[in-house]
N, C-alpha and C. Protein backbone atom coordinates (compact mmCIF):
# COMPACT_ATOMS: atom_id res chain seq x y z
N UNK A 1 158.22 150.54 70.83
CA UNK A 1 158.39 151.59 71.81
C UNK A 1 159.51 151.23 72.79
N UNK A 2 160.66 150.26 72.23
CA UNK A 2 161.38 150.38 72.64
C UNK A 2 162.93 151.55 73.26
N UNK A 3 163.35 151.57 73.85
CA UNK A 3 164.09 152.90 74.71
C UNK A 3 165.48 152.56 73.42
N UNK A 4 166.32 151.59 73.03
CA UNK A 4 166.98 150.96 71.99
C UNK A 4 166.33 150.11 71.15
N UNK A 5 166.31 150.28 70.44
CA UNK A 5 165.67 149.18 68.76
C UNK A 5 166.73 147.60 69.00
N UNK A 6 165.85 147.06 68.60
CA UNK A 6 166.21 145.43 67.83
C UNK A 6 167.21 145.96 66.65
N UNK A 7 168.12 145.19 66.46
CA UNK A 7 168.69 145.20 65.41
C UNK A 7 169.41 144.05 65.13
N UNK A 8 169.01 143.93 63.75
CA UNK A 8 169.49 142.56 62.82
C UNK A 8 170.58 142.81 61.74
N UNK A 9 171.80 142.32 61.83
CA UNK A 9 172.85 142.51 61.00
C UNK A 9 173.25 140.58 60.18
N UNK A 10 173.66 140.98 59.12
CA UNK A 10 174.59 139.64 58.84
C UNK A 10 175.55 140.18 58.33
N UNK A 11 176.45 139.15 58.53
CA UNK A 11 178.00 139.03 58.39
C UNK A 11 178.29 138.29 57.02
N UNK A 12 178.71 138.44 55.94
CA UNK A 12 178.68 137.37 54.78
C UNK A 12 179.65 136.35 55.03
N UNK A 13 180.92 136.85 55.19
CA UNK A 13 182.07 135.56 55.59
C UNK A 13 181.84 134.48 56.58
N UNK A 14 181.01 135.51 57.43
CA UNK A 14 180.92 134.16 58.50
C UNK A 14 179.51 133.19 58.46
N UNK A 15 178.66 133.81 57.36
CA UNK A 15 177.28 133.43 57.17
C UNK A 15 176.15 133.40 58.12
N UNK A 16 176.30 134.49 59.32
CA UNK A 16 175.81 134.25 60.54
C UNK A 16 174.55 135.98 60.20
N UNK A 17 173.34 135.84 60.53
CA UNK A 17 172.81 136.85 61.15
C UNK A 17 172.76 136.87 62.35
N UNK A 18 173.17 138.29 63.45
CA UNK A 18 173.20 138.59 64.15
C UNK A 18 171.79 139.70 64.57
N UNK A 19 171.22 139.03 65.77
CA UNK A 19 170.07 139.73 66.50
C UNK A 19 170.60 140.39 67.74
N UNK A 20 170.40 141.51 67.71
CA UNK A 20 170.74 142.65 69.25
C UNK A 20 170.18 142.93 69.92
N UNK A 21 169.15 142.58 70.64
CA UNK A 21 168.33 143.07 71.94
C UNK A 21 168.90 144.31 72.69
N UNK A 22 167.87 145.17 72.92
CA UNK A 22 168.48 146.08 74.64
C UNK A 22 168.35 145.45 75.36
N UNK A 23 169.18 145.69 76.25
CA UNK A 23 168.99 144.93 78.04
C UNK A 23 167.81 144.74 78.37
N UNK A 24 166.61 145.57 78.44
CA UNK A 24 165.56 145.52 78.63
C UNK A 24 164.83 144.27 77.84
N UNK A 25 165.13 143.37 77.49
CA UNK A 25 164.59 142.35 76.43
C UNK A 25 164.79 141.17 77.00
N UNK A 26 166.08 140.90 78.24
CA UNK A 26 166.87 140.16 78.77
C UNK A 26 165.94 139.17 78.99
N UNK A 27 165.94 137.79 78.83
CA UNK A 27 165.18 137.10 78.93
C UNK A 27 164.08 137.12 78.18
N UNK A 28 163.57 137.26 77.22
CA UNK A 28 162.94 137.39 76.14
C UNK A 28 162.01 136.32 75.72
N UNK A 29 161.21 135.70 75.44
CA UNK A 29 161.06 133.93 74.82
C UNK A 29 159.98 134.69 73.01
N UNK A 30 160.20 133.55 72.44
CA UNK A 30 159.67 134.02 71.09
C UNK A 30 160.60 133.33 69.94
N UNK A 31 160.05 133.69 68.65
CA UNK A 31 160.17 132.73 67.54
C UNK A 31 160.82 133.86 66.39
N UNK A 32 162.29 133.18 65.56
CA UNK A 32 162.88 133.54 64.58
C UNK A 32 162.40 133.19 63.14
N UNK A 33 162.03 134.21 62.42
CA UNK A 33 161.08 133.19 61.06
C UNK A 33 161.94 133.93 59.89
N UNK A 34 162.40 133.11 58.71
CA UNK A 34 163.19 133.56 57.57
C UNK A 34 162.61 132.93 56.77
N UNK A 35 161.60 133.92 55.91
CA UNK A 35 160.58 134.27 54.42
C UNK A 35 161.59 133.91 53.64
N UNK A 36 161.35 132.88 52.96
CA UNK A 36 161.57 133.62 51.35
C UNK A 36 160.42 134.03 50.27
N UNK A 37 160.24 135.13 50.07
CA UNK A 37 159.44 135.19 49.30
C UNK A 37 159.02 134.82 47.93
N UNK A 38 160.27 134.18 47.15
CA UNK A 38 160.45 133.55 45.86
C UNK A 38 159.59 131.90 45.77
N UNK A 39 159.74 131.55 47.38
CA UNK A 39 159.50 129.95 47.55
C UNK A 39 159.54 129.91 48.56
N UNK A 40 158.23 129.55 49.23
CA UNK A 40 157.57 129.67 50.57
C UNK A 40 158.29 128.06 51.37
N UNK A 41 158.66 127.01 50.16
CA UNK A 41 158.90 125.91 50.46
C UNK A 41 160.44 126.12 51.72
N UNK A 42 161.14 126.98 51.50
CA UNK A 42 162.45 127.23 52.03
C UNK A 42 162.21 128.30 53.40
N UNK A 43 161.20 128.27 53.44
CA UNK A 43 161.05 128.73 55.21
C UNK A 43 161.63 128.23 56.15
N UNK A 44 161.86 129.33 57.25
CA UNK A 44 163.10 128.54 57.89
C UNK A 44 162.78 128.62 59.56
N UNK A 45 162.44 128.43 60.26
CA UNK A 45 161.93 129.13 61.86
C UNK A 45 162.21 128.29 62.55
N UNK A 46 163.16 129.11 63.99
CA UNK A 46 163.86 128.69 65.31
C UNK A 46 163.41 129.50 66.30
N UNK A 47 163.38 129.15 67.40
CA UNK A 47 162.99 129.63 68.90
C UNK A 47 164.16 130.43 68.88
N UNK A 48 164.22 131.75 69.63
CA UNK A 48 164.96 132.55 70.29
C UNK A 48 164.95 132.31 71.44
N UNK A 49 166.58 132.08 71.38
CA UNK A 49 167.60 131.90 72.18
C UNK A 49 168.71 133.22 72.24
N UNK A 50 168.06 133.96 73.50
CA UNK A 50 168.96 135.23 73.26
C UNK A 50 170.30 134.64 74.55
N UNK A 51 171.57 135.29 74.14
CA UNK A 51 172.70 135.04 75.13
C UNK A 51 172.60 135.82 76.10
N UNK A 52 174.01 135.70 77.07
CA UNK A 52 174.16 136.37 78.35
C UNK A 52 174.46 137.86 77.73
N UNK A 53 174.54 138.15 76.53
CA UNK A 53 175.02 139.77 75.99
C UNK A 53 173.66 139.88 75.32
N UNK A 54 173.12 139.23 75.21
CA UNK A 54 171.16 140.43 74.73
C UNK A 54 172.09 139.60 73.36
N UNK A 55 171.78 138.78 72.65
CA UNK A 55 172.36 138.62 71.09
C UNK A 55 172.13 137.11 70.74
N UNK A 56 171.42 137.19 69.20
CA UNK A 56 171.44 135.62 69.35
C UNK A 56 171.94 135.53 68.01
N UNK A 57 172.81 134.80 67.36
CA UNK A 57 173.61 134.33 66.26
C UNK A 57 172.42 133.39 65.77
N UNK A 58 172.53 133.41 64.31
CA UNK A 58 171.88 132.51 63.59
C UNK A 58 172.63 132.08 62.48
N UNK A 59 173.19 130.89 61.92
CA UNK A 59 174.33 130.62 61.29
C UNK A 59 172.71 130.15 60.01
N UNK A 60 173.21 130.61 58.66
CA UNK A 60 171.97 130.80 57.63
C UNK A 60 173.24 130.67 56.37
N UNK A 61 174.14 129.29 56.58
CA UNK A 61 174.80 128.99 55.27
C UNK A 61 174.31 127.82 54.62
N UNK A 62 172.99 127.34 55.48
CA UNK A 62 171.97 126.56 54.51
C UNK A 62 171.19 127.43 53.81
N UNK A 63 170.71 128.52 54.23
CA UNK A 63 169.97 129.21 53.49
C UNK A 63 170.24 129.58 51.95
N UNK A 64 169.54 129.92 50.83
CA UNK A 64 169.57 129.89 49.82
C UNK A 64 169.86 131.33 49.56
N UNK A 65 170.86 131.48 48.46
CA UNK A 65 171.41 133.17 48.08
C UNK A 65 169.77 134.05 47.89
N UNK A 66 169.90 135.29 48.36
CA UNK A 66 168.86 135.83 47.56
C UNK A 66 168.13 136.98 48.69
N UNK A 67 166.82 137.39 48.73
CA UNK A 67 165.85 138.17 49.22
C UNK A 67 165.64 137.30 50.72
N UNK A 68 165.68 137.44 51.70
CA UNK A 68 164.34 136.78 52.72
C UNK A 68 164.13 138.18 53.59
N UNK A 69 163.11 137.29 54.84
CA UNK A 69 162.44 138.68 55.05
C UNK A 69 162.33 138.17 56.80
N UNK A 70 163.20 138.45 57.61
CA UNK A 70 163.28 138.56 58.74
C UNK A 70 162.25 138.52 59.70
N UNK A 71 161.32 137.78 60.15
CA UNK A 71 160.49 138.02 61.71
C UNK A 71 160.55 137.82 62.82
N UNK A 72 160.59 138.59 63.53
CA UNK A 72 160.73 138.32 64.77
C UNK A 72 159.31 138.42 66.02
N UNK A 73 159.18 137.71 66.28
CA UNK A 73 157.94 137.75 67.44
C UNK A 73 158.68 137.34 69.01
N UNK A 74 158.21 138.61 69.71
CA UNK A 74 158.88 137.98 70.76
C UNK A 74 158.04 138.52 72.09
N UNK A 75 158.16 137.90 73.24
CA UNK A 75 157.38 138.48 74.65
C UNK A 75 158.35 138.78 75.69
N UNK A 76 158.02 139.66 76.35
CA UNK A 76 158.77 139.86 77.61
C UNK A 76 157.66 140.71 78.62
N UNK A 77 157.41 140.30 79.61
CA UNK A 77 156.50 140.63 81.13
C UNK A 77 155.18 141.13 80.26
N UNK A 78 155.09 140.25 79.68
CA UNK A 78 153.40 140.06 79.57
C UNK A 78 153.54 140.81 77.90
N UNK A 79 154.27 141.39 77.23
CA UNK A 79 154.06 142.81 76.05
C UNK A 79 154.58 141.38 75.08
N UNK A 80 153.73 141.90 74.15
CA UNK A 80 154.42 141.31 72.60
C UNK A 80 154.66 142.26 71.73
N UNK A 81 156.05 141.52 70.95
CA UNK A 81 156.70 142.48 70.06
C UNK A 81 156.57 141.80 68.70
N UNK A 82 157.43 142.99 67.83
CA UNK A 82 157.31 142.06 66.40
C UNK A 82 158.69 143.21 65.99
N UNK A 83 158.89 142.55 65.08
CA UNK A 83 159.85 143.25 64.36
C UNK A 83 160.12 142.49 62.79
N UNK A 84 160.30 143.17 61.81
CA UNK A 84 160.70 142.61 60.28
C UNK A 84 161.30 143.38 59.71
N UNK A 85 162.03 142.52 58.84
CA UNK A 85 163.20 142.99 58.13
C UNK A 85 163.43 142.29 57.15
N UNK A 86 164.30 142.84 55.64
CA UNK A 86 164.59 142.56 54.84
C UNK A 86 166.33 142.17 54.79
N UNK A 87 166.22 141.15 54.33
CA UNK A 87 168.18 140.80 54.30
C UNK A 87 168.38 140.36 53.41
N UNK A 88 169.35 140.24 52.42
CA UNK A 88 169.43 139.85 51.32
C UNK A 88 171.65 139.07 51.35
N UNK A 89 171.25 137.22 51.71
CA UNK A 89 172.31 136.88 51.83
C UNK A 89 172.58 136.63 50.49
């Protein structure tokens, strides 16, 4: 019920997924999780760290070619969020 959506992009050349917060998110705390669903062994999860522009880069050229599956859990003034997604580097 956000006023702007989360949005998750990657870049292939630069091997980076990109996370977009609205302003309203600013300060944010919460956890980045990358599924693979082929092989649970290659799970991948980092703390969010959003920047001074609402955005947090995730450089994923260790990650393995293929399907994963984006989670995001995150809090801001007491509300928890979630968000998932499919990306296929």
């Amino acid at each position: 019920k956000l006023a702007t959506p989360v949005k998750i992009s990657y870049t292939g050349e630069k091997q980076l997924v990109s996370i977009s917060f609205p302003q309203e998110l600013s300060g944010a705390t919460g956890k980045v999780q990358f599924y693979r669903p082929s092989d649970a062994k290659k799970d991948y999860g980092i703390a969010l760290n959003i920047n001074e522009n609402n955005i947090q880069d995730i450089p994923v050229h260790h990650l393995a070619k293929g399907l994963w599956v984006v989670k995001l859990e995150w809090e801001k003034a007491g509300k928890a969020y979630m968000k998932e997604e499919k990306i296929v580097l």
